[in-house]
C-alpha atoms as a PDB file:
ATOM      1  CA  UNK A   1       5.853   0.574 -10.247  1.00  0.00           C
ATOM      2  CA  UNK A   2       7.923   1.759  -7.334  1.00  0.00           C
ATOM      3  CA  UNK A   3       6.160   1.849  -3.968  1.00  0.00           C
ATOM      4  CA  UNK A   4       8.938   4.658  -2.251  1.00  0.00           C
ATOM      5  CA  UNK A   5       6.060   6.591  -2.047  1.00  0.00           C
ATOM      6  CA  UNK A   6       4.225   5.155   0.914  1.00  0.00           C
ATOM      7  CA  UNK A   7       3.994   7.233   3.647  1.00  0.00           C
ATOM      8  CA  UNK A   8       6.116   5.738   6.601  1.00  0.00           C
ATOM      9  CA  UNK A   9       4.235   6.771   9.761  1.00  0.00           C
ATOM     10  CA  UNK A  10       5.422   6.460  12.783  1.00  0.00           C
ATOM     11  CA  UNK A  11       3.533   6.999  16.775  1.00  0.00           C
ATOM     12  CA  UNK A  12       4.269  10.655  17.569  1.00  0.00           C
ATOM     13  CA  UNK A  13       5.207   9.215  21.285  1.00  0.00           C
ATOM     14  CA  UNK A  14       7.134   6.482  22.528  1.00  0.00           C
ATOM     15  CA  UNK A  15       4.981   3.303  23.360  1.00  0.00           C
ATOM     16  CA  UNK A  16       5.285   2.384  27.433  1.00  0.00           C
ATOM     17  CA  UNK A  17       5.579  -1.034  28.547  1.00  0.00           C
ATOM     18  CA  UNK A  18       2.258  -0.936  29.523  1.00  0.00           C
ATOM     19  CA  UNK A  19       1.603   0.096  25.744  1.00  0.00           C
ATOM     20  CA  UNK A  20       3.886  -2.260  24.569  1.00  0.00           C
ATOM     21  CA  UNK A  21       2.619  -5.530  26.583  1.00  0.00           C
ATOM     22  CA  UNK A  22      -0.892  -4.729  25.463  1.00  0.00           C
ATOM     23  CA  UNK A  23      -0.109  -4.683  22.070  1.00  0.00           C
ATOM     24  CA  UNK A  24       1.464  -7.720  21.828  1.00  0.00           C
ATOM     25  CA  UNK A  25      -1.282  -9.470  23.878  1.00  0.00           C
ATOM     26  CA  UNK A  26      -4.288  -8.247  21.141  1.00  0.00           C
ATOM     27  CA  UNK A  27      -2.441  -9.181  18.040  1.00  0.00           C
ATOM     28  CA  UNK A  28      -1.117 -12.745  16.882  1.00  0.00           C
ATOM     29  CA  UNK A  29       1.929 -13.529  17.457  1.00  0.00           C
ATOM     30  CA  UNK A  30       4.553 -12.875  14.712  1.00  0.00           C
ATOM     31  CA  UNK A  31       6.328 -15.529  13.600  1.00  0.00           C
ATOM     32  CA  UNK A  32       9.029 -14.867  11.185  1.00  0.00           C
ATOM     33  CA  UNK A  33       9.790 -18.424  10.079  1.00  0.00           C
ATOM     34  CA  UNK A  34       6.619 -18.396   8.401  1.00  0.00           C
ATOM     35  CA  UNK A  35       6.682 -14.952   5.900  1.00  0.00           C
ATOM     36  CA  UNK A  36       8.212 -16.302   3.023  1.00  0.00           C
ATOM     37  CA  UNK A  37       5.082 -18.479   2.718  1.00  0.00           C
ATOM     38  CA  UNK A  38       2.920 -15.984   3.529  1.00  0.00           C
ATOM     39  CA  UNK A  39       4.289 -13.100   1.640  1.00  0.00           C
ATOM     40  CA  UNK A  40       4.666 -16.049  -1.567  1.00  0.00           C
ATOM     41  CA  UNK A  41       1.272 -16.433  -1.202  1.00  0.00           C
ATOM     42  CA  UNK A  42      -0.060 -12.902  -0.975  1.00  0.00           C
ATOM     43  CA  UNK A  43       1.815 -12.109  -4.067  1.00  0.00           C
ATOM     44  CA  UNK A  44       0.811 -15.130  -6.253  1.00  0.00           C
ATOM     45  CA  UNK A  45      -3.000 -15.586  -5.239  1.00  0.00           C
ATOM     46  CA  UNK A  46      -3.914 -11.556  -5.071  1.00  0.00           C
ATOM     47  CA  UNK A  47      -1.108 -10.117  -7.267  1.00  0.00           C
ATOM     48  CA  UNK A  48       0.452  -8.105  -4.785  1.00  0.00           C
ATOM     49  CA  UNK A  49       3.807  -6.921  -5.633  1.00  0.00           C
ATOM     50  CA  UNK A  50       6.782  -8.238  -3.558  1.00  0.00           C
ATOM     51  CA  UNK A  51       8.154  -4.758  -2.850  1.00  0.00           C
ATOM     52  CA  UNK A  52       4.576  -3.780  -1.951  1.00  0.00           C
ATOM     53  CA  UNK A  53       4.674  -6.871   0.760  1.00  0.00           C
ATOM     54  CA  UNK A  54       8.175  -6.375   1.790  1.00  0.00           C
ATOM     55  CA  UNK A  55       7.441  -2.713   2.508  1.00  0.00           C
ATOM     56  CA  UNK A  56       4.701  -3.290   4.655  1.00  0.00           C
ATOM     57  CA  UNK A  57       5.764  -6.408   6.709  1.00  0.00           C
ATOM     58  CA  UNK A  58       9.085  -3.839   7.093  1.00  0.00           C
ATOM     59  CA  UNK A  59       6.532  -1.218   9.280  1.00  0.00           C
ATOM     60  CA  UNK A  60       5.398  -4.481  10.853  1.00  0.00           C
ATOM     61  CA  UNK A  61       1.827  -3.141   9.113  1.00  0.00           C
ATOM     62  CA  UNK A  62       1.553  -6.929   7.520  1.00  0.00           C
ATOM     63  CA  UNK A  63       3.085  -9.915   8.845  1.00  0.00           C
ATOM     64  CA  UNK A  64       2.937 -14.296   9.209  1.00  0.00           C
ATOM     65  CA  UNK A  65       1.650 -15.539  12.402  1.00  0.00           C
ATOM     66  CA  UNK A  66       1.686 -19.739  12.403  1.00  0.00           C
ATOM     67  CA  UNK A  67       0.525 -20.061   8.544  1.00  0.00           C
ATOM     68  CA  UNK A  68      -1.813 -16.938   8.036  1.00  0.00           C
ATOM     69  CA  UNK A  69      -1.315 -13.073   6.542  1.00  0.00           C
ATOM     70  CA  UNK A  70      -1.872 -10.618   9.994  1.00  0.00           C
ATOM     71  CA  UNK A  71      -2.839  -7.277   8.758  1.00  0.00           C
ATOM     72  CA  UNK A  72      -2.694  -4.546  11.674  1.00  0.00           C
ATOM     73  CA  UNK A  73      -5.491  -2.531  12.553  1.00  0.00           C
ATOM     74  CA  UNK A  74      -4.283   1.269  13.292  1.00  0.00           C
ATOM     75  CA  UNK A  75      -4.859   4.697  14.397  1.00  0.00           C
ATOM     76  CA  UNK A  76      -3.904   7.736  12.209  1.00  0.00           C
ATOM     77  CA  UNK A  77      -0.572   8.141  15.038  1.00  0.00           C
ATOM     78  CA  UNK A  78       0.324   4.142  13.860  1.00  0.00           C
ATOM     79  CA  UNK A  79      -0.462   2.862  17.504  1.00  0.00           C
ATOM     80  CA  UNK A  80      -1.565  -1.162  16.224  1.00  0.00           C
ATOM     81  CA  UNK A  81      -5.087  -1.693  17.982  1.00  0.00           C
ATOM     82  CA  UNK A  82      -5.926  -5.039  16.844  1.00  0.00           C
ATOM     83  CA  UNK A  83      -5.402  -7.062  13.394  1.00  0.00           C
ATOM     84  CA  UNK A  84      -7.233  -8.295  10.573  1.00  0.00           C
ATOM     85  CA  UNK A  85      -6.133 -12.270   9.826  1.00  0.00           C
ATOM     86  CA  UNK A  86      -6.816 -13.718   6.730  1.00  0.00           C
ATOM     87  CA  UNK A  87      -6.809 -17.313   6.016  1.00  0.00           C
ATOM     88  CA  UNK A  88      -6.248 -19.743   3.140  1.00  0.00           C
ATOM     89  CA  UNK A  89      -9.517 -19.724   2.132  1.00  0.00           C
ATOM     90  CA  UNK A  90      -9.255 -15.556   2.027  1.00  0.00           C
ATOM     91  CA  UNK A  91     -11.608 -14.949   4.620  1.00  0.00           C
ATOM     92  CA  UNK A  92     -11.019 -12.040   7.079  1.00  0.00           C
ATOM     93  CA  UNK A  93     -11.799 -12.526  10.766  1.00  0.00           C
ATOM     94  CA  UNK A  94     -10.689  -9.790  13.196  1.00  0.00           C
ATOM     95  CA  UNK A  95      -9.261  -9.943  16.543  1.00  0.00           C
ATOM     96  CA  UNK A  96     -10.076  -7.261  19.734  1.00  0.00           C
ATOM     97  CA  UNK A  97     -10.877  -3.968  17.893  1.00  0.00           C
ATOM     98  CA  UNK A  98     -10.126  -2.317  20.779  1.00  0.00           C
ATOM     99  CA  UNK A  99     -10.424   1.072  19.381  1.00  0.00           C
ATOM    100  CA  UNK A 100     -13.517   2.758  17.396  1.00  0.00           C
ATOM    101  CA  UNK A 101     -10.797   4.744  15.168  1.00  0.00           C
ATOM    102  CA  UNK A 102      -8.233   2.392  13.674  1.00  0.00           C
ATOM    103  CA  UNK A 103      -8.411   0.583  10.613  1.00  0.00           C
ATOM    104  CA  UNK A 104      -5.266  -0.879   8.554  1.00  0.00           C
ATOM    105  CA  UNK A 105      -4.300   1.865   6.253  1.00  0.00           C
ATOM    106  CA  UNK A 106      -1.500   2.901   3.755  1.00  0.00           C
ATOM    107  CA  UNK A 107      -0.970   6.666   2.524  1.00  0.00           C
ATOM    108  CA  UNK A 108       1.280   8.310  -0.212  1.00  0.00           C
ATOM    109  CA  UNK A 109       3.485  10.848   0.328  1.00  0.00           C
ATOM    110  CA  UNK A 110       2.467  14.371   1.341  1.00  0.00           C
ATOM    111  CA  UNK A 111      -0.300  16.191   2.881  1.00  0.00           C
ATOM    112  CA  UNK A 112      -3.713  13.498   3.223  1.00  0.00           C
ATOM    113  CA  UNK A 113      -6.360  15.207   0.497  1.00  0.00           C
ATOM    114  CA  UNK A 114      -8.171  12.185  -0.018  1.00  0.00           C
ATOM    115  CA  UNK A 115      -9.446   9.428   1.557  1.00  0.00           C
ATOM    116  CA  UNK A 116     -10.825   5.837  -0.441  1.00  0.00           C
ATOM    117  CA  UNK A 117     -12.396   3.274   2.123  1.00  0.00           C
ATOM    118  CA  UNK A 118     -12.852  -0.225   1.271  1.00  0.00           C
ATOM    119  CA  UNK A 119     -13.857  -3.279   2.727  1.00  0.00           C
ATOM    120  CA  UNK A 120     -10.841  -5.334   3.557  1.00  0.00           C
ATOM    121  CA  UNK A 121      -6.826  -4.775   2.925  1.00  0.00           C
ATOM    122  CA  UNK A 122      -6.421  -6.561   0.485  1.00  0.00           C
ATOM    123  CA  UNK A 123      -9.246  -4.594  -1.375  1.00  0.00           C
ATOM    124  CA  UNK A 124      -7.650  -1.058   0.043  1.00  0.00           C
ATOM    125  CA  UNK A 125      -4.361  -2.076  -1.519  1.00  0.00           C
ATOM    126  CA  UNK A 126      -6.080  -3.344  -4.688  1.00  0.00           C
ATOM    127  CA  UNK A 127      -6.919   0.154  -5.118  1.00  0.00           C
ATOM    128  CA  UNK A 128      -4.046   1.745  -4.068  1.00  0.00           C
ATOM    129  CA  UNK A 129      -1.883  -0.296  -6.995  1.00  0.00           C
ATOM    130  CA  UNK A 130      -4.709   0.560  -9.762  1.00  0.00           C
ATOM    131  CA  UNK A 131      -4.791   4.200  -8.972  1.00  0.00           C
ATOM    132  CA  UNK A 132      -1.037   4.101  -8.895  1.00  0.00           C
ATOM    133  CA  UNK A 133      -1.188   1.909 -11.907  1.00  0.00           C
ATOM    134  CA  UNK A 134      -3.812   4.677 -13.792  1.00  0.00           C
ATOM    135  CA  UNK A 135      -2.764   7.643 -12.806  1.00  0.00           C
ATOM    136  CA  UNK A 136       0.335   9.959 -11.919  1.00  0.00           C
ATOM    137  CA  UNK A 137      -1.607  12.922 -10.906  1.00  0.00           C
ATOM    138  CA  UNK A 138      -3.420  11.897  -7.444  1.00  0.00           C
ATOM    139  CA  UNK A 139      -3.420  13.939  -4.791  1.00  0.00           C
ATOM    140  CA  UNK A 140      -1.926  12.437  -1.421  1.00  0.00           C
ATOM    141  CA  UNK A 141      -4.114   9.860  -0.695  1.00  0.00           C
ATOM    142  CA  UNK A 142      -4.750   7.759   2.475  1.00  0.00           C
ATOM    143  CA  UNK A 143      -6.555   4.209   1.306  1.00  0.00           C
ATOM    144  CA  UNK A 144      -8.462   2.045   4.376  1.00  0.00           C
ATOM    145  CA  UNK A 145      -9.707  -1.406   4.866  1.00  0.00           C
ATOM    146  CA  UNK A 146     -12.562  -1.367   7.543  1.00  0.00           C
ATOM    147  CA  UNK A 147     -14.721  -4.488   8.873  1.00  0.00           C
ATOM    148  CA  UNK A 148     -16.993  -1.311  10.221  1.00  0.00           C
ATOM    149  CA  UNK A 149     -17.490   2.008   9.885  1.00  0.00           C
ATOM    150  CA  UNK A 150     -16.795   2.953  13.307  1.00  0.00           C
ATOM    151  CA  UNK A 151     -13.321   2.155  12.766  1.00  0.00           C
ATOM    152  CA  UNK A 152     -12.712   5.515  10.605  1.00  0.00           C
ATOM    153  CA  UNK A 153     -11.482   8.627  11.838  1.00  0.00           C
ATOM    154  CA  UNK A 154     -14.848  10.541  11.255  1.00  0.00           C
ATOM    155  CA  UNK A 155     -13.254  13.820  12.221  1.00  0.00           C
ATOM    156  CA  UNK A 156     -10.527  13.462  10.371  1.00  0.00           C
ATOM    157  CA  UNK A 157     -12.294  12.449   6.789  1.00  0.00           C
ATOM    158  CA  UNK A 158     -14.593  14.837   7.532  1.00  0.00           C
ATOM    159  CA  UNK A 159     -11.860  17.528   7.105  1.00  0.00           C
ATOM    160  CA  UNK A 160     -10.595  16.182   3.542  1.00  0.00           C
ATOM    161  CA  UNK A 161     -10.990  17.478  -0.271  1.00  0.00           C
ATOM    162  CA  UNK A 162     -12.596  13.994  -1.170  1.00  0.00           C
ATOM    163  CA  UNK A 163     -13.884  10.917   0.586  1.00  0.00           C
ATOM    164  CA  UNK A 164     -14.491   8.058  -1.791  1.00  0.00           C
ATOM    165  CA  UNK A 165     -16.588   5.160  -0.638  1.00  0.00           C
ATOM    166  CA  UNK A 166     -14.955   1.958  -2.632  1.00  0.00           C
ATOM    167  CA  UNK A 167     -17.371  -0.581  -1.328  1.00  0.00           C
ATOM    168  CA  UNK A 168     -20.695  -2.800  -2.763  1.00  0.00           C
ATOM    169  CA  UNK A 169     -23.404   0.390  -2.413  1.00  0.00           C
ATOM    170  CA  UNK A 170     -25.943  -2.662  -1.402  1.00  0.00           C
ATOM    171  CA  UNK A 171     -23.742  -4.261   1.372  1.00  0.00           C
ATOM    172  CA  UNK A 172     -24.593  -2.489   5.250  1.00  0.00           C
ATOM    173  CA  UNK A 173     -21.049  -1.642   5.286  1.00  0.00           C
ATOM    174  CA  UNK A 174     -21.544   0.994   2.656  1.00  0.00           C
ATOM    175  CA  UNK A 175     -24.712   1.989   4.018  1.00  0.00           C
ATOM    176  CA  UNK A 176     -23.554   2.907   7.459  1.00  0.00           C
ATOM    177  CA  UNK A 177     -20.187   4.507   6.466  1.00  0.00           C
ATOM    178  CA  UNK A 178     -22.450   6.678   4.387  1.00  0.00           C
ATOM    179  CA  UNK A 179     -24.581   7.204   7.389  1.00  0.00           C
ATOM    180  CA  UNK A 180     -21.468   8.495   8.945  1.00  0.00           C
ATOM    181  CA  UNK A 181     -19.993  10.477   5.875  1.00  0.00           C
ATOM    182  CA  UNK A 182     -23.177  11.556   3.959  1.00  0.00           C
ATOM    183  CA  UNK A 183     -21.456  14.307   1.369  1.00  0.00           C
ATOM    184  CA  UNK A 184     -19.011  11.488   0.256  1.00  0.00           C
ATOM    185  CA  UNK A 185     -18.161   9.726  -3.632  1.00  0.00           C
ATOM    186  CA  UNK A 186     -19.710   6.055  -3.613  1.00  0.00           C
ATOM    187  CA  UNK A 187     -17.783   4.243  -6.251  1.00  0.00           C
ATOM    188  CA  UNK A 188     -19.499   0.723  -6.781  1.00  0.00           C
ATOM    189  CA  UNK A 189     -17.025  -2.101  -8.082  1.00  0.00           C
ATOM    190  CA  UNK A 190     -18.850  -4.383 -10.926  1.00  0.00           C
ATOM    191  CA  UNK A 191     -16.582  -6.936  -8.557  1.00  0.00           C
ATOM    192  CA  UNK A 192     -14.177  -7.227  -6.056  1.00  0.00           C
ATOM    193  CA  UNK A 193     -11.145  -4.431  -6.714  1.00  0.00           C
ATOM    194  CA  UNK A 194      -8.328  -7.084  -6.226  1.00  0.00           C
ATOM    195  CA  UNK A 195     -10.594  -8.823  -9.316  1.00  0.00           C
ATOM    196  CA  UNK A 196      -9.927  -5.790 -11.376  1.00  0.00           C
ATOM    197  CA  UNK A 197      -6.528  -5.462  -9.696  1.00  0.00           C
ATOM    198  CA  UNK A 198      -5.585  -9.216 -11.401  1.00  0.00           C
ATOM    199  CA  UNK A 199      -7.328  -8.657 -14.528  1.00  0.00           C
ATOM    200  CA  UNK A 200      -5.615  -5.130 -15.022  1.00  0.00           C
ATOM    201  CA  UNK A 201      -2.166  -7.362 -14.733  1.00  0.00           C
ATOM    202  CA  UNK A 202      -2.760  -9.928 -16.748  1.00  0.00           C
ATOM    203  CA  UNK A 203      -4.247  -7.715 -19.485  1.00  0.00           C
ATOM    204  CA  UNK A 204      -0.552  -5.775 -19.507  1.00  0.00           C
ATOM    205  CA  UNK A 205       1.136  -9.145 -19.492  1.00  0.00           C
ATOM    206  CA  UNK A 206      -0.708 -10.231 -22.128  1.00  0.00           C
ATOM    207  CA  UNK A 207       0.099  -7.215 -24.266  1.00  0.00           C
ATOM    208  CA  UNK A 208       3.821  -7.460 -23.026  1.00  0.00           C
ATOM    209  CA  UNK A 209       3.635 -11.070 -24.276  1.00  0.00           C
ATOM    210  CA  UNK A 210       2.325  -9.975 -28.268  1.00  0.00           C
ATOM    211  CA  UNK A 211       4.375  -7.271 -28.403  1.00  0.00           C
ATOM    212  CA  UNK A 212       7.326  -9.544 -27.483  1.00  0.00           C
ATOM    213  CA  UNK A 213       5.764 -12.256 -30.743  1.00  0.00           C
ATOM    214  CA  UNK A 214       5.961  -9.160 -32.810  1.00  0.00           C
ATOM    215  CA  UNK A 215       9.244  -7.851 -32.559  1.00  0.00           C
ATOM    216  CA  UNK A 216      10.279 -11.458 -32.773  1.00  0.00           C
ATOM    217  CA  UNK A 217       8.373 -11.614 -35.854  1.00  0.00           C
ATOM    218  CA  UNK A 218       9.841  -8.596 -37.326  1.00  0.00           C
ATOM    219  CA  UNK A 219      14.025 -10.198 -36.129  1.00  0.00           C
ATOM    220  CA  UNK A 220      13.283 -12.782 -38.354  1.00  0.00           C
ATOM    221  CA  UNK A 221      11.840 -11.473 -41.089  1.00  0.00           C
ATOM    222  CA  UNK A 222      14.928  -9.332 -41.759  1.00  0.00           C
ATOM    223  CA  UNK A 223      17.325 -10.523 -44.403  1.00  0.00           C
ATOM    224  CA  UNK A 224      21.002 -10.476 -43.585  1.00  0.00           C
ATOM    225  CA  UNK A 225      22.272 -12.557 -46.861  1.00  0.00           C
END
């Protein structure tokens, strides 16, 4: 599955120093020494695709601090407002959310006509790869990860084709981003989407594997005598 069609966003301004400084003083520290780990683990404990992780940690949108995956919290113009950090145990903490209207996102190509919301990043890119994985024919679709629901761009959402709400219909998070976008899908996952995300990959693997058996099966079943 090729990933070329993330959207590459950049702010529509330059940053000032001022910008700049603050930044840098509300998100870890990036430490570059450290992403091969990071990125190794991210791909072999959540199934994340390498180009995936290389594509983001390229936009600076994911990145290592001293051992643990930074994820960066931003508005719809890219300005980073504060990160999500997960550690080895794959819990999310969050750090300043400075801003009511950022949230780490990802987006394919073309004009936003739909919007899926879930719970963490790792869960919004679960969904991204599964819909990519499914499905050819979505529409341009921007995917968040939220802690809370006054990190989304209300206005914005508002203005969309579709808003699908990707997260646990009994957890509060659900019920206050519904709160906030009443006339919106609620999908309910039977279990976490990177869950389905893994079992999704191993089920092609597995199929990959007999089909493999079988045309081995076949090789040596033909007679060349």
């Amino acid at each position: 599955m090729s990933q070329s069609d993330l959207e590459t966003t950049t702010p529509a301004t330059p940053a000032t120093a001022n910008e700049l400084e603050l930044q840098l003083s509300i998100l870890p520290e990036r430490n570059e020494t450290q992403w091969q780990k990071v990125r190794s683990h991210l791909a072999v404990e959540y199934s994340l695709p390498l180009e995936l992780l290389e594509k983001l940690h390229s936009h600076s949108w994911l990145y290592a601090d001293s051992e643990k995956a930074v994820f960066t919290g931003r508005t719809l113009e890219g300005e980073a407002q504060f990160a999500f950090v997960l550690d080895e145990r794959g819990n999310f903490t969050t750090t300043h959310p400075l801003s009511s209207e950022a949230a780490f996102w990802v987006a394919t190509t073309g004009e936003i006509e739909r919007a899926v919301i879930a719970c963490t990043p790792i869960e919004a890119l679960s969904l991204l790869l599964i819909e990519q994985d499914n499905s050819t024919t979505a529409p341009p679709t921007i995917y968040l990860g939220i802690e809370r629901a006054s990190q989304l761009p209300i206005q914005f959402l508002q203005e969309l084709d579709s808003v699908i709400i990707a997260i646990a219909e009994d957890s509060m998070l659900a019920r206050n981003t519904s709160e906030l976008l009443p006339n919106t899908e609620l999908v309910n996952p039977q279990s976490s989407w990177n869950d389905i995300w893994i079992q999704l990959i191993e089920q092609e693997q597995q199929t990959q594997k007999q089909n493999n058996q079988q045309y081995k099966q076949r090789i040596q079943e033909i007679e060349l005598d």
